[in-house]
N, C-alpha and C. Protein backbone atom coordinates (compact mmCIF):
# COMPACT_ATOMS: atom_id res chain seq x y z
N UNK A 1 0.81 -83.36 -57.83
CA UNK A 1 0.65 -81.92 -57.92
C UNK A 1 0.23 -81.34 -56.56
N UNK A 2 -0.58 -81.87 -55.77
CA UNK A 2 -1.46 -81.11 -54.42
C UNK A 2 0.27 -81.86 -53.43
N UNK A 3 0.98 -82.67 -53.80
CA UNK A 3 2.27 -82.43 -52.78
C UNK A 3 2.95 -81.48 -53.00
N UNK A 4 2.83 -81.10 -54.22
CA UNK A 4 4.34 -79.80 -54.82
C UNK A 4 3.59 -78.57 -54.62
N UNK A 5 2.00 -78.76 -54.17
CA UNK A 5 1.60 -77.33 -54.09
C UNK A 5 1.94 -77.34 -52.19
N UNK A 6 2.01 -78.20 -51.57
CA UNK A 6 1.95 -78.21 -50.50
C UNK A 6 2.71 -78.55 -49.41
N UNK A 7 3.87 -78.68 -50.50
CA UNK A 7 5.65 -78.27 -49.99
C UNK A 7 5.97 -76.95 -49.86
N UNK A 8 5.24 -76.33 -51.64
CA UNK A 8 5.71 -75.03 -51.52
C UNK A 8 5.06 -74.42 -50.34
N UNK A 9 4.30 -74.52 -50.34
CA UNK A 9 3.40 -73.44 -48.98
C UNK A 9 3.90 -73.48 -47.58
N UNK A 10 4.48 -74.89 -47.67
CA UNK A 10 4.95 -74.73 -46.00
C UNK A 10 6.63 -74.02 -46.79
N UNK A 11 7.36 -74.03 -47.46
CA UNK A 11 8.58 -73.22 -48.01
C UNK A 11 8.12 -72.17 -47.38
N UNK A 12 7.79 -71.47 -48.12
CA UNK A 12 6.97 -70.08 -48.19
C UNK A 12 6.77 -69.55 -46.33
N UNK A 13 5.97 -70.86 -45.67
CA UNK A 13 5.88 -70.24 -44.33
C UNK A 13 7.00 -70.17 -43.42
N UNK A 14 7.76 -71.40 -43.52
CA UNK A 14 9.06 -70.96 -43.11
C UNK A 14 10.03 -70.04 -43.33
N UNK A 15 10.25 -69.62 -44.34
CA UNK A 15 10.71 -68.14 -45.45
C UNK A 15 10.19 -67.11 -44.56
N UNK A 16 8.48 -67.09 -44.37
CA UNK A 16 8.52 -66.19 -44.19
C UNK A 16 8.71 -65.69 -42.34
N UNK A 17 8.63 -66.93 -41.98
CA UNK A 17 8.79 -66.74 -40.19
C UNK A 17 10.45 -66.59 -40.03
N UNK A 18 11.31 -66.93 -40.89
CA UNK A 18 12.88 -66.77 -40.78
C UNK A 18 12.81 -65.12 -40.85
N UNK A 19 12.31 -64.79 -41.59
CA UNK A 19 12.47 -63.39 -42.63
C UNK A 19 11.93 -62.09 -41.26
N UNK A 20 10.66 -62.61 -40.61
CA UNK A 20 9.98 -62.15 -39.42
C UNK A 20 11.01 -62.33 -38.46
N UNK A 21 11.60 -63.19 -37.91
CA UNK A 21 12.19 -63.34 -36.70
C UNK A 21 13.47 -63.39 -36.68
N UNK A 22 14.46 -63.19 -37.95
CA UNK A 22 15.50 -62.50 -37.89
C UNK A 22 16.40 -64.03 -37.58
N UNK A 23 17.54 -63.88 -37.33
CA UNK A 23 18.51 -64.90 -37.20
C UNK A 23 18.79 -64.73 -35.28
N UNK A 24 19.59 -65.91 -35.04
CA UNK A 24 19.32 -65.29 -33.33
C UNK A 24 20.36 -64.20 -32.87
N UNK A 25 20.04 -63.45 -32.04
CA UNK A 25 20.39 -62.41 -31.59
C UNK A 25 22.39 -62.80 -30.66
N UNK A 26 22.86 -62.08 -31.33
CA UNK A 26 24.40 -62.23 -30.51
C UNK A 26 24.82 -60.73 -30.14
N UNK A 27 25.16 -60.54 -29.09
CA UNK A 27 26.28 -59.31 -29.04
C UNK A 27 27.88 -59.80 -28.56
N UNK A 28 28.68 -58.94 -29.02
CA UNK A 28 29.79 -59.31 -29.35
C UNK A 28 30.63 -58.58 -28.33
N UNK A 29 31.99 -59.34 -27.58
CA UNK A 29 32.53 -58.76 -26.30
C UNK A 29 33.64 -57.81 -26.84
N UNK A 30 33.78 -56.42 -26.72
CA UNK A 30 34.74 -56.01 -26.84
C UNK A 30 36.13 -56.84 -25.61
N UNK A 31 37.47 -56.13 -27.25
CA UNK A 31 38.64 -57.13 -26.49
C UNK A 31 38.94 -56.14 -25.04
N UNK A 32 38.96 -55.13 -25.62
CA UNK A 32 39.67 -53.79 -24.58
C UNK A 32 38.69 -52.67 -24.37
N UNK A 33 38.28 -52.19 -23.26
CA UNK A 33 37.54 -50.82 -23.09
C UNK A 33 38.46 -50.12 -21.78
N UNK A 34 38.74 -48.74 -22.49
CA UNK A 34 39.57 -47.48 -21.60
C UNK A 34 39.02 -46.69 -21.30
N UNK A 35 38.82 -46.43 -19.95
CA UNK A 35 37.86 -45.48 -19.21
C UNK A 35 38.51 -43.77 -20.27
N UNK A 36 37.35 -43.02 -21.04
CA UNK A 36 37.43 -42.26 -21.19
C UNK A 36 37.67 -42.25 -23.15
N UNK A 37 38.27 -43.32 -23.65
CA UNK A 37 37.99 -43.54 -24.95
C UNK A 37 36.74 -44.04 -25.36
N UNK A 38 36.55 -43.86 -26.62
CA UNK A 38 35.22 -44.45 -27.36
C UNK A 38 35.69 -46.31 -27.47
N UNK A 39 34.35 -47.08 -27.67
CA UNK A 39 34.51 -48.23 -27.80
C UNK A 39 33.47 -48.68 -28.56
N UNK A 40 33.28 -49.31 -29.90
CA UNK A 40 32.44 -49.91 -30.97
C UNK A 40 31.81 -50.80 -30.58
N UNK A 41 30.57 -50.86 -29.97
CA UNK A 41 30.09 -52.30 -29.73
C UNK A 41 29.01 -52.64 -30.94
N UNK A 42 29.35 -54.30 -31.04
CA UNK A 42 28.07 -54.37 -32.35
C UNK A 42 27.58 -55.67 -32.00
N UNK A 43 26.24 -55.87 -33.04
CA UNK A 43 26.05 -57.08 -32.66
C UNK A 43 25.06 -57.35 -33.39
N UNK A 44 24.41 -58.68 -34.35
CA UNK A 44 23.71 -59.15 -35.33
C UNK A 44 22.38 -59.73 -34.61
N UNK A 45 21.96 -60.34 -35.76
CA UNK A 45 20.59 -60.91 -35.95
C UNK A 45 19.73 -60.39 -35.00
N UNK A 46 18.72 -61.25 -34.58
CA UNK A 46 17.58 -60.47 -34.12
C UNK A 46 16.97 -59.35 -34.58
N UNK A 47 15.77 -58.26 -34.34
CA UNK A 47 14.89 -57.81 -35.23
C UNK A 47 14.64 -56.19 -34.34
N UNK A 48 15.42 -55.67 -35.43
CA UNK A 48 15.41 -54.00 -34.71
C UNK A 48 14.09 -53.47 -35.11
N UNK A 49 13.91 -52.49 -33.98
CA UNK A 49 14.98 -51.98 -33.27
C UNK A 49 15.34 -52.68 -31.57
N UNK A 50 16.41 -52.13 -31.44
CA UNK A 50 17.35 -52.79 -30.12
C UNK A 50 17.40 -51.84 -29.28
N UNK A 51 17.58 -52.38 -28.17
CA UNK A 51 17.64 -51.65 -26.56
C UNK A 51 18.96 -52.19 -26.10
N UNK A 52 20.04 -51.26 -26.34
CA UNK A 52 21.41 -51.30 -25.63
C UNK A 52 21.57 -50.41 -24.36
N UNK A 53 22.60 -51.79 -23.56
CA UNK A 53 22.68 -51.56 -22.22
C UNK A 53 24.04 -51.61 -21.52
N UNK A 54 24.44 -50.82 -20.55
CA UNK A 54 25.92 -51.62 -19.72
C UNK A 54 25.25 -51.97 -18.30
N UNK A 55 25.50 -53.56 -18.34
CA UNK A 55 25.42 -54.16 -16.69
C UNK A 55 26.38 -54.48 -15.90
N UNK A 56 26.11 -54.41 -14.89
CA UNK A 56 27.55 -54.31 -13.88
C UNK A 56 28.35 -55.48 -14.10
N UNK A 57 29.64 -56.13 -14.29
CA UNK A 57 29.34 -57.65 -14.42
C UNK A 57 29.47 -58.38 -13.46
N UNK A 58 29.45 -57.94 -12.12
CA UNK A 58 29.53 -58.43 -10.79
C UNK A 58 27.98 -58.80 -10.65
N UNK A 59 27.55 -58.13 -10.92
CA UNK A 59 25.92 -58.21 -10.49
C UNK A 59 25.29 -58.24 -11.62
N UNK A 60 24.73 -59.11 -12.29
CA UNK A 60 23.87 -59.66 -13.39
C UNK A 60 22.78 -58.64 -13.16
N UNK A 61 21.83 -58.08 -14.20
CA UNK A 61 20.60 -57.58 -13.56
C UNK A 61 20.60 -56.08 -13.57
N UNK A 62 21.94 -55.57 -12.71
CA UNK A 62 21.79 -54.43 -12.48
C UNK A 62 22.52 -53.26 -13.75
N UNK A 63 21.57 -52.84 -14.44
CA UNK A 63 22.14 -51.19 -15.15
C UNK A 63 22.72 -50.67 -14.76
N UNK A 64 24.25 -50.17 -15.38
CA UNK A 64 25.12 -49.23 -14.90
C UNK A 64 24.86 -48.32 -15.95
N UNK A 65 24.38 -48.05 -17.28
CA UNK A 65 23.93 -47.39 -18.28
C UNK A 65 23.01 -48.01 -19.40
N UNK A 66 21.88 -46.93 -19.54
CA UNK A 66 21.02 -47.49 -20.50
C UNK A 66 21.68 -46.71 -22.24
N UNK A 67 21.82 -47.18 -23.09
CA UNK A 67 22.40 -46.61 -24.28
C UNK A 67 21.27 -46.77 -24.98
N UNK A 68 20.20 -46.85 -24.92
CA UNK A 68 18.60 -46.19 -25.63
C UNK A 68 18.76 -46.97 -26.69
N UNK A 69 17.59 -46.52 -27.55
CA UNK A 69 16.92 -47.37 -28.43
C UNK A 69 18.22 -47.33 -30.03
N UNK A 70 18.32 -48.46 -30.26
CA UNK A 70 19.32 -47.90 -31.26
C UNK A 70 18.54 -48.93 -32.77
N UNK A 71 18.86 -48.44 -33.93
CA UNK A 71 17.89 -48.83 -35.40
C UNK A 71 19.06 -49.91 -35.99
N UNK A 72 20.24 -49.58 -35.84
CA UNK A 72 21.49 -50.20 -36.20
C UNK A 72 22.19 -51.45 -35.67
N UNK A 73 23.06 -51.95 -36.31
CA UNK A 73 23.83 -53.24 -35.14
C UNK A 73 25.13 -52.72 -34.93
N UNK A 74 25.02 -51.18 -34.99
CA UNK A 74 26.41 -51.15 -34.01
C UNK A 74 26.43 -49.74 -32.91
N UNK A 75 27.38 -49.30 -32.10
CA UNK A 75 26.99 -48.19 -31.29
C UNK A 75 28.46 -47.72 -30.58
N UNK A 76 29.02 -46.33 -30.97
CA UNK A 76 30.17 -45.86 -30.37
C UNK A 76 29.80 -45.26 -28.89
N UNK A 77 30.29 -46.68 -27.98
CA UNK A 77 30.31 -46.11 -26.73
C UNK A 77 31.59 -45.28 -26.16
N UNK A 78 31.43 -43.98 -25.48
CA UNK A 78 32.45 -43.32 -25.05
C UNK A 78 32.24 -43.67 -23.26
N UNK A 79 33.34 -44.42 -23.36
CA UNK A 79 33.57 -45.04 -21.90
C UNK A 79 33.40 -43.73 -20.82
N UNK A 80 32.69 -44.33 -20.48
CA UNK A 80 32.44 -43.04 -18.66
C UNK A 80 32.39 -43.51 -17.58
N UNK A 81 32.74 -44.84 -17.46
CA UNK A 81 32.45 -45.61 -16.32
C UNK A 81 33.91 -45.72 -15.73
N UNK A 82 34.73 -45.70 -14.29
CA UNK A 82 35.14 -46.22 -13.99
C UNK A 82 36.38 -47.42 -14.31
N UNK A 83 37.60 -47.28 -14.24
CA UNK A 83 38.54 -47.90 -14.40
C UNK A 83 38.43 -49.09 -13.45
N UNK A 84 38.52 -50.36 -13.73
CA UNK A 84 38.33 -50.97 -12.59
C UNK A 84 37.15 -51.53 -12.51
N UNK A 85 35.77 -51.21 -13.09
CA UNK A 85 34.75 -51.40 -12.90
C UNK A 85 34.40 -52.54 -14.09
N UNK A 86 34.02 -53.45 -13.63
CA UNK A 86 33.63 -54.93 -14.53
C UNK A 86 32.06 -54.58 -15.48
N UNK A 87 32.11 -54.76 -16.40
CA UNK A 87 30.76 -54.57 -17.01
C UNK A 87 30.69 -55.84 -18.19
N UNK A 88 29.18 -55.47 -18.54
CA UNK A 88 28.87 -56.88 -19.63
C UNK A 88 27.67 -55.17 -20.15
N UNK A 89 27.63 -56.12 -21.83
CA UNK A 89 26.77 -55.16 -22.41
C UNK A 89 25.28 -56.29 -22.74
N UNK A 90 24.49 -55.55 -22.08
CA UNK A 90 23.04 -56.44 -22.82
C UNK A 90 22.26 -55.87 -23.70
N UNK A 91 21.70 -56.67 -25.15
CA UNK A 91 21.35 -55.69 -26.04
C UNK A 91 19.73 -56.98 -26.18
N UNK A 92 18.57 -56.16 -26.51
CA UNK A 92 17.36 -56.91 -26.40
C UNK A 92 16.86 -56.53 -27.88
N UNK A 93 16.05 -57.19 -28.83
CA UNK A 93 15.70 -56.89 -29.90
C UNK A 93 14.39 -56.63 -29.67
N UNK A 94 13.62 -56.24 -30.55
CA UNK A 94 12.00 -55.78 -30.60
C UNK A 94 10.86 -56.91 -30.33
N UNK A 95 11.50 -58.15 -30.71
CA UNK A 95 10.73 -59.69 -30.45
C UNK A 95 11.25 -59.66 -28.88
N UNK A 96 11.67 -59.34 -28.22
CA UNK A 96 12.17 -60.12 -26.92
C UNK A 96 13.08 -60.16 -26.69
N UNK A 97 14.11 -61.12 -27.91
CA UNK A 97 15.10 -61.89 -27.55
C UNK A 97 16.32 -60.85 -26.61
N UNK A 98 16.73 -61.49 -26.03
CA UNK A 98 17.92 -61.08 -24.80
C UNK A 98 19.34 -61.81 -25.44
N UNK A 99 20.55 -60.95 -25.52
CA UNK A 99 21.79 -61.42 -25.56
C UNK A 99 23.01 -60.31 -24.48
N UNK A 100 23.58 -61.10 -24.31
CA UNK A 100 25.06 -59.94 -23.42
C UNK A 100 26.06 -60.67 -23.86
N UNK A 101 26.90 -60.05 -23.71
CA UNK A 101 28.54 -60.35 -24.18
C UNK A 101 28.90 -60.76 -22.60
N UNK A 102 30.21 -61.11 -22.87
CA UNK A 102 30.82 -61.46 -21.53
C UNK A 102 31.40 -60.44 -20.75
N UNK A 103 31.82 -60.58 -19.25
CA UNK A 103 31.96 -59.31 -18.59
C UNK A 103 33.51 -58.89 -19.53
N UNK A 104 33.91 -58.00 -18.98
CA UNK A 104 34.98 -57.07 -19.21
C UNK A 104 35.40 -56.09 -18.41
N UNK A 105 36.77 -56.48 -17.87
CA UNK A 105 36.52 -55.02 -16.59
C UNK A 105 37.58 -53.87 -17.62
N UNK A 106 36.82 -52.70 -17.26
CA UNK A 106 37.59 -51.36 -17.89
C UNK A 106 39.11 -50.88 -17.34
N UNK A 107 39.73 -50.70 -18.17
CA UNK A 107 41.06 -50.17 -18.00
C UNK A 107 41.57 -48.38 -17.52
């Protein structure tokens, strides 16, 4: 009995640290982005709210647009950047975690 009470409890704590910390964080590469159309970016797990971003994709690091705090896993970006111009999107969840998609240069 004190093993089956003391399986369940660690159940229970793992349950509940999955449930807290969300599944791991992915964002997802759009196939195509056209300077001047809208473009759907989305992206799962991890624990909103999220901080979406466009980084240059030449240069890791550097912000070419901050797309603010968003509650959701998805976000209609209307391309304003540059034809020609390589970007990656980085999206950060409320725990920390960091994900980006792969670069993509705009059409």
């Amino acid at each position: 009995m004190k093993f089956f009470a003391t399986l369940l409890a660690s159940s229970f704590t793992v349950a509940t640290v999955a449930a807290q910390f969300g599944s791991a964080l992915v964002i997802n590469t759009p196939a195509r982005l056209v300077e001047g159309q809208s473009a759907l970016l989305t992206w799962s797990g991890g624990v909103a709210p999220y901080e979406l971003s466009v980084q240059a994709g030449n240069a890791p690091g550097k912000t070419l647009e901050d797309l603010g705090k968003q509650d959701g896993t998805s976000f209609t970006w209307q391309v304003d950047i540059a034809a020609g111009t390589s970007v990656e999107f980085e999206v950060v969840d409320s725990a920390g975690s960091v994900a980006q998609s792969a670069a993509v240069t705009i059409q």
